[in-house]
N, C-alpha and C. Protein backbone atom coordinates (compact mmCIF):
# COMPACT_ATOMS: atom_id res chain seq x y z
N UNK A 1 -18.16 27.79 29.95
CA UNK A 1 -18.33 26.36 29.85
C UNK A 1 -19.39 26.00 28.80
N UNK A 2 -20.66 27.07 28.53
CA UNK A 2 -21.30 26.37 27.84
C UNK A 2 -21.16 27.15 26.74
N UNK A 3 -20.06 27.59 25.94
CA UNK A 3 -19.43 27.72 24.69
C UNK A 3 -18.66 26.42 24.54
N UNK A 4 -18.16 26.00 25.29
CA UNK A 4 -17.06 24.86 25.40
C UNK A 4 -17.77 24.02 24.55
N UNK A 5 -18.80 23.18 25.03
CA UNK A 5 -19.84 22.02 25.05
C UNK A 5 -19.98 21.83 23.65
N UNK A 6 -20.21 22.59 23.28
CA UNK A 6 -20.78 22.32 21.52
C UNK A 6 -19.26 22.28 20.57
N UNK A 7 -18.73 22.93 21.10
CA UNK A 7 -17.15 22.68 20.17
C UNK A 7 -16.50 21.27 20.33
N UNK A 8 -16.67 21.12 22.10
CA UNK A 8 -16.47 19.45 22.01
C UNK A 8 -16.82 18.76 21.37
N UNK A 9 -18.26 18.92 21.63
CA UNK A 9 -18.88 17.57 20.57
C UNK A 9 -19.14 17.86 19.60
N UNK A 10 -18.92 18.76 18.66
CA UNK A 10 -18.41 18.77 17.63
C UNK A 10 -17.00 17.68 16.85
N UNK A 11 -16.08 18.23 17.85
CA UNK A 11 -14.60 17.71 17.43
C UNK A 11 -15.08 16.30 18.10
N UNK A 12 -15.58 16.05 18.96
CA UNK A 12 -15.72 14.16 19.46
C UNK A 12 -16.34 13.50 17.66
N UNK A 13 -17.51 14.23 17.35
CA UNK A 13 -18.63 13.99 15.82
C UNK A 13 -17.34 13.71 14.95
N UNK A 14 -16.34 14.52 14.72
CA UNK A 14 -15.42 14.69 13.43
C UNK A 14 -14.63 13.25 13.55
N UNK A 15 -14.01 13.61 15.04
CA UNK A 15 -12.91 12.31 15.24
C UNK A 15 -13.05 10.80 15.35
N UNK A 16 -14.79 11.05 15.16
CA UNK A 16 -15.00 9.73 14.99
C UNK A 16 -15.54 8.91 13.97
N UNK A 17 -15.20 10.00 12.98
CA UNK A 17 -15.94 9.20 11.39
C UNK A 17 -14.99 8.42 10.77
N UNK A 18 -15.15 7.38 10.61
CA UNK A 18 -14.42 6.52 9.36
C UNK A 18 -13.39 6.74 8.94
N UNK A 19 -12.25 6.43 8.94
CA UNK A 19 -11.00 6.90 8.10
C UNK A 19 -11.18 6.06 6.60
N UNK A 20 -10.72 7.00 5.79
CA UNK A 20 -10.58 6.29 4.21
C UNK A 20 -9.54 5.18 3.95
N UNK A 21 -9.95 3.58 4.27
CA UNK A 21 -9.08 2.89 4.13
C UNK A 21 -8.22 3.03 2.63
N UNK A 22 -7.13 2.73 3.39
CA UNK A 22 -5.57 2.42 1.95
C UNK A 22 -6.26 1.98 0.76
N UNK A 23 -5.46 2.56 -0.55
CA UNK A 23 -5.62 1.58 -1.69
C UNK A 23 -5.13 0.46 -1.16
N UNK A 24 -6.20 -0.72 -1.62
CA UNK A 24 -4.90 -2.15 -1.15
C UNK A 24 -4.01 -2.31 -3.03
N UNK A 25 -2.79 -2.46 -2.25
CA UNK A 25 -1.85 -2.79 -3.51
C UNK A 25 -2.12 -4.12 -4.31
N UNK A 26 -2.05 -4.88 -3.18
CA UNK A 26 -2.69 -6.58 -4.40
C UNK A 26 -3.36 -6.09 -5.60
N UNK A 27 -4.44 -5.29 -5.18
CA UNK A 27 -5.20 -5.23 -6.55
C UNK A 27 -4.85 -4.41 -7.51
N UNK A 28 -3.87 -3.16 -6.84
CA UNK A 28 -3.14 -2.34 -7.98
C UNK A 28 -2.46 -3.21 -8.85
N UNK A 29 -1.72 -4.25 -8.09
CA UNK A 29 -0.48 -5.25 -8.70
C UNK A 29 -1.08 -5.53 -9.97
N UNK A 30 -2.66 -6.08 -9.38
CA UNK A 30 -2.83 -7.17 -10.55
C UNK A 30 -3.58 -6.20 -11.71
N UNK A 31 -3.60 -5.00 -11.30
CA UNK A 31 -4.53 -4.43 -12.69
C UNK A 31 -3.46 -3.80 -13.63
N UNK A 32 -2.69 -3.69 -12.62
CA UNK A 32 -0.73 -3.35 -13.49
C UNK A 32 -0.54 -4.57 -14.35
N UNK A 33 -0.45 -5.97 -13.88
CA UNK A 33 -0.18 -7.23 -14.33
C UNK A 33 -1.20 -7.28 -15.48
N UNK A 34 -2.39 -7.03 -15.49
CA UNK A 34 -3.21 -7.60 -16.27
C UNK A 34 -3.00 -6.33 -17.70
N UNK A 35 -2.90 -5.15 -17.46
CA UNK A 35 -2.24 -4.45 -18.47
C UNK A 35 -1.33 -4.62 -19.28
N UNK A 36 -0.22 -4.79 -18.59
CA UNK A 36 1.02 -5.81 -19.22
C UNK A 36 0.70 -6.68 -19.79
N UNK A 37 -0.18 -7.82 -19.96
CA UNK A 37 -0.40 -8.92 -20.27
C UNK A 37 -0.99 -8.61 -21.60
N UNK A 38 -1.85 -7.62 -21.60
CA UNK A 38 -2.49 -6.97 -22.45
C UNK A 38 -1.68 -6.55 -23.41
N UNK A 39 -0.85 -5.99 -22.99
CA UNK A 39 0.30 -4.91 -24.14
C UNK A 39 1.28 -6.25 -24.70
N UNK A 40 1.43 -7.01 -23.85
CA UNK A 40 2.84 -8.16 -24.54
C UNK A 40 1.74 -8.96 -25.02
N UNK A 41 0.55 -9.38 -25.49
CA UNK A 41 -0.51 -10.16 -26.74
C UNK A 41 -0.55 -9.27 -27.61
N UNK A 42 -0.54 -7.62 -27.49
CA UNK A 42 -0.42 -7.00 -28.84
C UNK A 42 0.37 -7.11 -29.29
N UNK A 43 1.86 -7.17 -28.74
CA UNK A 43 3.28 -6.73 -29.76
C UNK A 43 3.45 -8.46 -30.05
N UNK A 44 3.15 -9.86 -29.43
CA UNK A 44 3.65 -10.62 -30.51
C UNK A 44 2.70 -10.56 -31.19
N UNK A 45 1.63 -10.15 -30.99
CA UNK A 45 0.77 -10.63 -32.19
C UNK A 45 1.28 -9.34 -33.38
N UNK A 46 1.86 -8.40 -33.39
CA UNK A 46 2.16 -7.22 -34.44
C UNK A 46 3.32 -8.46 -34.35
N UNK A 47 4.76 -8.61 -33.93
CA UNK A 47 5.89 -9.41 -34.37
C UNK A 47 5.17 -10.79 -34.73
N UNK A 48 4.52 -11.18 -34.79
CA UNK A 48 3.79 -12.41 -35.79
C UNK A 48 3.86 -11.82 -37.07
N UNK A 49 2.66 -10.65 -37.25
CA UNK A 49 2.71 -10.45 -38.32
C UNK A 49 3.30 -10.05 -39.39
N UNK A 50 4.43 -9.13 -38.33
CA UNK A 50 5.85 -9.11 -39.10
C UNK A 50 6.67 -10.07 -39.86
N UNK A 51 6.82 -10.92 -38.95
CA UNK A 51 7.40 -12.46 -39.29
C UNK A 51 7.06 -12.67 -40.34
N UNK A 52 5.72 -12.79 -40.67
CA UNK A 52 5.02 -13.72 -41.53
C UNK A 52 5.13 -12.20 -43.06
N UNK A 53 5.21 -11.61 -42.73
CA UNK A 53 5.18 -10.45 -43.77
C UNK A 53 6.42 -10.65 -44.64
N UNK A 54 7.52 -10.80 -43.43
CA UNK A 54 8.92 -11.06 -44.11
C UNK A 54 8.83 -12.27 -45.16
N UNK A 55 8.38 -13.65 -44.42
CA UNK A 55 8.43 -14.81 -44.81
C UNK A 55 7.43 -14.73 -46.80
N UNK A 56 6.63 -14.04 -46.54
CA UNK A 56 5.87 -13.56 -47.78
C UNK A 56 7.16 -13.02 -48.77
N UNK A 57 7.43 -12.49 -48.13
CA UNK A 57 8.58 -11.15 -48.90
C UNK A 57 9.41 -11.85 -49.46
N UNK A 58 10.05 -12.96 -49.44
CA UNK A 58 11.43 -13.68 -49.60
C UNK A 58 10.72 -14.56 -50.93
């Protein structure tokens, strides 16, 4: 029994720490969203300058 005792409360110590809450997704969403947003202001702004390259060209 008193081998027992300390293994218990051991495993009681473990099972009661904190679990690692979830990524929350909302914020994945929006750092996905805000990337995107990022990448589609570079390409019109490169197809602007295209545009306007052509419009030179003619």
């Amino acid at each position: 029994m008193k081998q027992l005792l300390p293994i218990l409360c051991a495993a009681c110590l473990c099972a009661c720490q904190p679990a690692v809450p979830p990524p929350d997704p909302i914020a994945r969403q929006r750092a996905v969203l805000d990337k995107a947003k990022a990448v589609e202001g570079l390409l019109q702004q490169q197809n602007d300058q295209r545009m306007k390259a052509l419009e030179e060209a003619r």
